[in-house]
N, C-alpha and C. Protein backbone atom coordinates (compact mmCIF):
# COMPACT_ATOMS: atom_id res chain seq x y z
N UNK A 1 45.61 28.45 51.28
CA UNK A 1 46.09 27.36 50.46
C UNK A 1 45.99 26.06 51.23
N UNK A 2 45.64 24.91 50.84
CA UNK A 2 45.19 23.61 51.29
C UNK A 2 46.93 23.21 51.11
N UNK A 3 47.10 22.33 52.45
CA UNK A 3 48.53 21.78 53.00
C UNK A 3 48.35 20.38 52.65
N UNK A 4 47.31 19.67 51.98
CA UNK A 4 47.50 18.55 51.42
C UNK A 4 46.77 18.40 50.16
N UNK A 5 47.37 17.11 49.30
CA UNK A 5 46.72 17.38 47.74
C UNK A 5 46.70 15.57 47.42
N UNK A 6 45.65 15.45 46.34
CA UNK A 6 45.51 13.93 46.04
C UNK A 6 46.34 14.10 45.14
N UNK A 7 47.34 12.80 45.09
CA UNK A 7 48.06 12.54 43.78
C UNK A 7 47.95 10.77 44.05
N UNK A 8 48.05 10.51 42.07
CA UNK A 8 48.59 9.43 41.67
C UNK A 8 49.79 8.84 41.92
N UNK A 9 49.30 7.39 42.89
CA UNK A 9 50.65 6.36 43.22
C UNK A 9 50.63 5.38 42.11
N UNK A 10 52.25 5.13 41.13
CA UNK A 10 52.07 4.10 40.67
C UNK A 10 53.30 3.56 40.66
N UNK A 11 52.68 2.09 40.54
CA UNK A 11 54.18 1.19 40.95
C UNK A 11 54.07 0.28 40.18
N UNK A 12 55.15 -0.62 40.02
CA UNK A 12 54.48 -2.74 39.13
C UNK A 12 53.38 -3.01 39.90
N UNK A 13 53.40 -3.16 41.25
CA UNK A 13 52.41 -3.96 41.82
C UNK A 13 51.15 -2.78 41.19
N UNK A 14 50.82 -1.99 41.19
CA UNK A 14 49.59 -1.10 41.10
C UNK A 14 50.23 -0.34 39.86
N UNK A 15 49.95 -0.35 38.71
CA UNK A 15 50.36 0.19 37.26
C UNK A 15 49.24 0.79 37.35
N UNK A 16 47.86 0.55 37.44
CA UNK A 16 46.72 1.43 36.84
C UNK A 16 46.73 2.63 38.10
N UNK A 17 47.26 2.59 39.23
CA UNK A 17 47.73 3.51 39.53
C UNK A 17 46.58 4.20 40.95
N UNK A 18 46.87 4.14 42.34
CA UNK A 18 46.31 4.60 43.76
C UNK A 18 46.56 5.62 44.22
N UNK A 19 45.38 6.65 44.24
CA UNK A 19 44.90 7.70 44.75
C UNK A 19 44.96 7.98 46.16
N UNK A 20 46.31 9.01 46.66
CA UNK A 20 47.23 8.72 48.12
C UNK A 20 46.78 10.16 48.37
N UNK A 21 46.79 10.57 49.61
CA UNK A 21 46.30 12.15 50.25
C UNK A 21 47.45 12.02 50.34
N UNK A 22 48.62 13.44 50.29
CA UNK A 22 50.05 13.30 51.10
C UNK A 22 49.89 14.72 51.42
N UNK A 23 50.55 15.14 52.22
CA UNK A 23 50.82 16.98 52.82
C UNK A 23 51.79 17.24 52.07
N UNK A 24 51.98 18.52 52.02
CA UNK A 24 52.91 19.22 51.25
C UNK A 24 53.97 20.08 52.34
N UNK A 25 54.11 19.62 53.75
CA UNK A 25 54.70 20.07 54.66
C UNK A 25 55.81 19.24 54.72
N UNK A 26 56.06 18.16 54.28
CA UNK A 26 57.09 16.76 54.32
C UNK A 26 57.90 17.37 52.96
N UNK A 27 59.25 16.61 53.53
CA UNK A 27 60.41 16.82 52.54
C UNK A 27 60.31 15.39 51.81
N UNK A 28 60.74 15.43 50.54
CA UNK A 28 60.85 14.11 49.57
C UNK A 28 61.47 12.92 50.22
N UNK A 29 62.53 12.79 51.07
CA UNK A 29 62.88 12.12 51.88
C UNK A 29 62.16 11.28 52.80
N UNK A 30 60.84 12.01 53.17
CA UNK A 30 60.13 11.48 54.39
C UNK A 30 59.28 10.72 53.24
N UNK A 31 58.64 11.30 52.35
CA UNK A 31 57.55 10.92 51.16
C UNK A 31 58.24 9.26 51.06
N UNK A 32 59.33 9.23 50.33
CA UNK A 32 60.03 8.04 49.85
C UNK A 32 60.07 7.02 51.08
N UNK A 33 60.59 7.38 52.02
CA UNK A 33 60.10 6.90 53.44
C UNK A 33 58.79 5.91 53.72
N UNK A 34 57.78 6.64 53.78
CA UNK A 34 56.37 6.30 54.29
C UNK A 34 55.97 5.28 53.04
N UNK A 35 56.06 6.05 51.61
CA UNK A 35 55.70 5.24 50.53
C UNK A 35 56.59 3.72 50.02
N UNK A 36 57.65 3.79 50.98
CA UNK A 36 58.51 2.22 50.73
C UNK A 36 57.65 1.53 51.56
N UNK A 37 57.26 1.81 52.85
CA UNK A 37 57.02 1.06 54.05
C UNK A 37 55.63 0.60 54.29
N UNK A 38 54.45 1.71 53.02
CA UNK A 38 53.77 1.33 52.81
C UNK A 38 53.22 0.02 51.82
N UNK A 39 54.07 0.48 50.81
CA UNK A 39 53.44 -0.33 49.70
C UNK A 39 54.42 -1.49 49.43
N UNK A 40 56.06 -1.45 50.30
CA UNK A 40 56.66 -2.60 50.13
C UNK A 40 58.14 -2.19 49.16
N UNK A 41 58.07 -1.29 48.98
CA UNK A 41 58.99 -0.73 47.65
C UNK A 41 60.44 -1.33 48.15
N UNK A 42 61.06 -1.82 47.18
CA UNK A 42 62.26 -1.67 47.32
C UNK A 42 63.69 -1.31 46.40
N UNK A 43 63.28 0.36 47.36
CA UNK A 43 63.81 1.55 47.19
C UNK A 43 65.19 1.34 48.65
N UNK A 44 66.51 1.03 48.05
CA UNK A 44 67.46 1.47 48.86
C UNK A 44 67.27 3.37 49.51
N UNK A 45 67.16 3.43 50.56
CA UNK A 45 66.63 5.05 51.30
C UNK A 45 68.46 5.18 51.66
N UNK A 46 68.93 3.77 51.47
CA UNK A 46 70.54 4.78 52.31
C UNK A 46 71.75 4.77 51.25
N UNK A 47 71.22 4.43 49.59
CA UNK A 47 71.89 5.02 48.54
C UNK A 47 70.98 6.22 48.00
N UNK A 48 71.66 7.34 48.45
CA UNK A 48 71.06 8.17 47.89
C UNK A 48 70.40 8.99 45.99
N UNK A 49 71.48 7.94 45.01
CA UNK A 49 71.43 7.96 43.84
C UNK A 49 70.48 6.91 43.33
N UNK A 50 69.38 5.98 43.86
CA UNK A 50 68.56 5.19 44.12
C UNK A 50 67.56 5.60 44.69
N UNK A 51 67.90 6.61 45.49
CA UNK A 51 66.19 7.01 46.57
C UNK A 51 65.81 8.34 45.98
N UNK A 52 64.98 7.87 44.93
CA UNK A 52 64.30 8.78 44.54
C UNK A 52 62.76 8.46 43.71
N UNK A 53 61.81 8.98 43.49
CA UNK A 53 60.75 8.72 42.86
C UNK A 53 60.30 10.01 41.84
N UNK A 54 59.71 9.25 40.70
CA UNK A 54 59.63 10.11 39.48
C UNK A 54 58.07 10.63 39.28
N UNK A 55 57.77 11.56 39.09
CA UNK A 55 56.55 12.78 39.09
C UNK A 55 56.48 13.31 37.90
N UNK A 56 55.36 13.52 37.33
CA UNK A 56 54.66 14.02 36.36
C UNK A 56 53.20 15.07 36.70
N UNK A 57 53.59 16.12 35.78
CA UNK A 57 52.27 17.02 36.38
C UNK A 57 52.52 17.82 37.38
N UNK A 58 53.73 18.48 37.34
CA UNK A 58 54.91 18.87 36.86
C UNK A 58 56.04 17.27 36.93
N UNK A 59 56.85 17.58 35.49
CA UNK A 59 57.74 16.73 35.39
C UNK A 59 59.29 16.89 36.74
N UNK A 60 59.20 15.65 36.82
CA UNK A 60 60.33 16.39 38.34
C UNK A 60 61.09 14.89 38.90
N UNK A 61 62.02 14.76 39.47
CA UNK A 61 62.02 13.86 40.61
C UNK A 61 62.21 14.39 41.84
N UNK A 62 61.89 13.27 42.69
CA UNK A 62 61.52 13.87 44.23
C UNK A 62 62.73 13.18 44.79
N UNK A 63 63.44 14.03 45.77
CA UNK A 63 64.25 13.25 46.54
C UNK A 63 64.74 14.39 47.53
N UNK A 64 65.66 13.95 48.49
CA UNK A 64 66.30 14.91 49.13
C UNK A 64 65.64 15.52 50.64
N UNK A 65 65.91 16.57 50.53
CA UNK A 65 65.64 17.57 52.16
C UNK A 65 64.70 18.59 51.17
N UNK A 66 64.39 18.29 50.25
CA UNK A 66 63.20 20.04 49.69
C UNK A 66 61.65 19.07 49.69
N UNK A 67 61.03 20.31 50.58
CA UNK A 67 59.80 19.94 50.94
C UNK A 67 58.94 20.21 49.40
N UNK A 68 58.18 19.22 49.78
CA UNK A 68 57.09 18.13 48.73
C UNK A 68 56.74 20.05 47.88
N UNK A 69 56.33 21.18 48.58
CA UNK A 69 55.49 22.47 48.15
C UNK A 69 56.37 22.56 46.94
N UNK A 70 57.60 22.61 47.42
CA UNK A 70 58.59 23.37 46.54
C UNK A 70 58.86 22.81 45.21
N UNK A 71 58.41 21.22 45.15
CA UNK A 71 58.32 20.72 43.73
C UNK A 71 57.00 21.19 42.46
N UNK A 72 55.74 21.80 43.27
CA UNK A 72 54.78 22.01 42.81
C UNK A 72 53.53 20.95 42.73
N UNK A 73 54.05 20.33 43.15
CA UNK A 73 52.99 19.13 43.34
C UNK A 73 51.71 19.70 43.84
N UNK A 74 50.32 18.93 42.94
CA UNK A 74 49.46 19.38 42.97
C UNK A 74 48.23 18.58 42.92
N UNK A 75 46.95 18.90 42.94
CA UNK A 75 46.05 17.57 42.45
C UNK A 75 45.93 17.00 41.03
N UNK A 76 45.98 15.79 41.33
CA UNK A 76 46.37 15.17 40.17
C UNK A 76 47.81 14.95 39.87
N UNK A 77 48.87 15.24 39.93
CA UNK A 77 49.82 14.79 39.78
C UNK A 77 50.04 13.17 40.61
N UNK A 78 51.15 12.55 39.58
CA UNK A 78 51.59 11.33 39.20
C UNK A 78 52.98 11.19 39.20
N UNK A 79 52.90 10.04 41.02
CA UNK A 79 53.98 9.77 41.35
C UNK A 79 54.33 8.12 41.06
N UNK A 80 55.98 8.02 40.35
CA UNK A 80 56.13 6.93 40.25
C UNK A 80 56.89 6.26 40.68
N UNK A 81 57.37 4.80 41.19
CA UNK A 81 58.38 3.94 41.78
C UNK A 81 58.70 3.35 40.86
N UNK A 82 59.82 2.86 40.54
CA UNK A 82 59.97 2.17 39.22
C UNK A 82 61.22 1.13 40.30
């Protein structure tokens, strides 16, 4: 089984939406992490009822200590910052 998968990033700044490699060894926590610091988000990381990001393809939100596998995330799935 392949430990990383392409999914859809979308945010306001990028609505039509950027094609991100991420591993599936990282917990949602770290994801929300890398993806604030990358793209600028501002996502409070130290309210936890705020730090979260919304997924489609399986429908889900990501947050927490459960690693990225365990949501099902896959190619093609569509992650969002709102």
């Amino acid at each position: 089984m392949d430990d990383r998968v392409i999914v859809i990033f979308k945010n306001e700044q990028n609505p039509g939406g950027r094609d991100i490699e991420i591993p599936l060894n990282i917990t949602g926590n770290e994801l929300i992490y890398g993806l604030k610091e990358s793209f600028n988000l501002e996502i409070d990381i130290d309210n936890p009822e705020e730090s979260y990001l919304r997924m489609e393809n399986p429908i889900g939100l990501i947050r927490g200590d459960t690693k990225l596998i365990e949501y099902g995330i896959r190619n093609g799935s569509v992650i969002f910052a709102e």
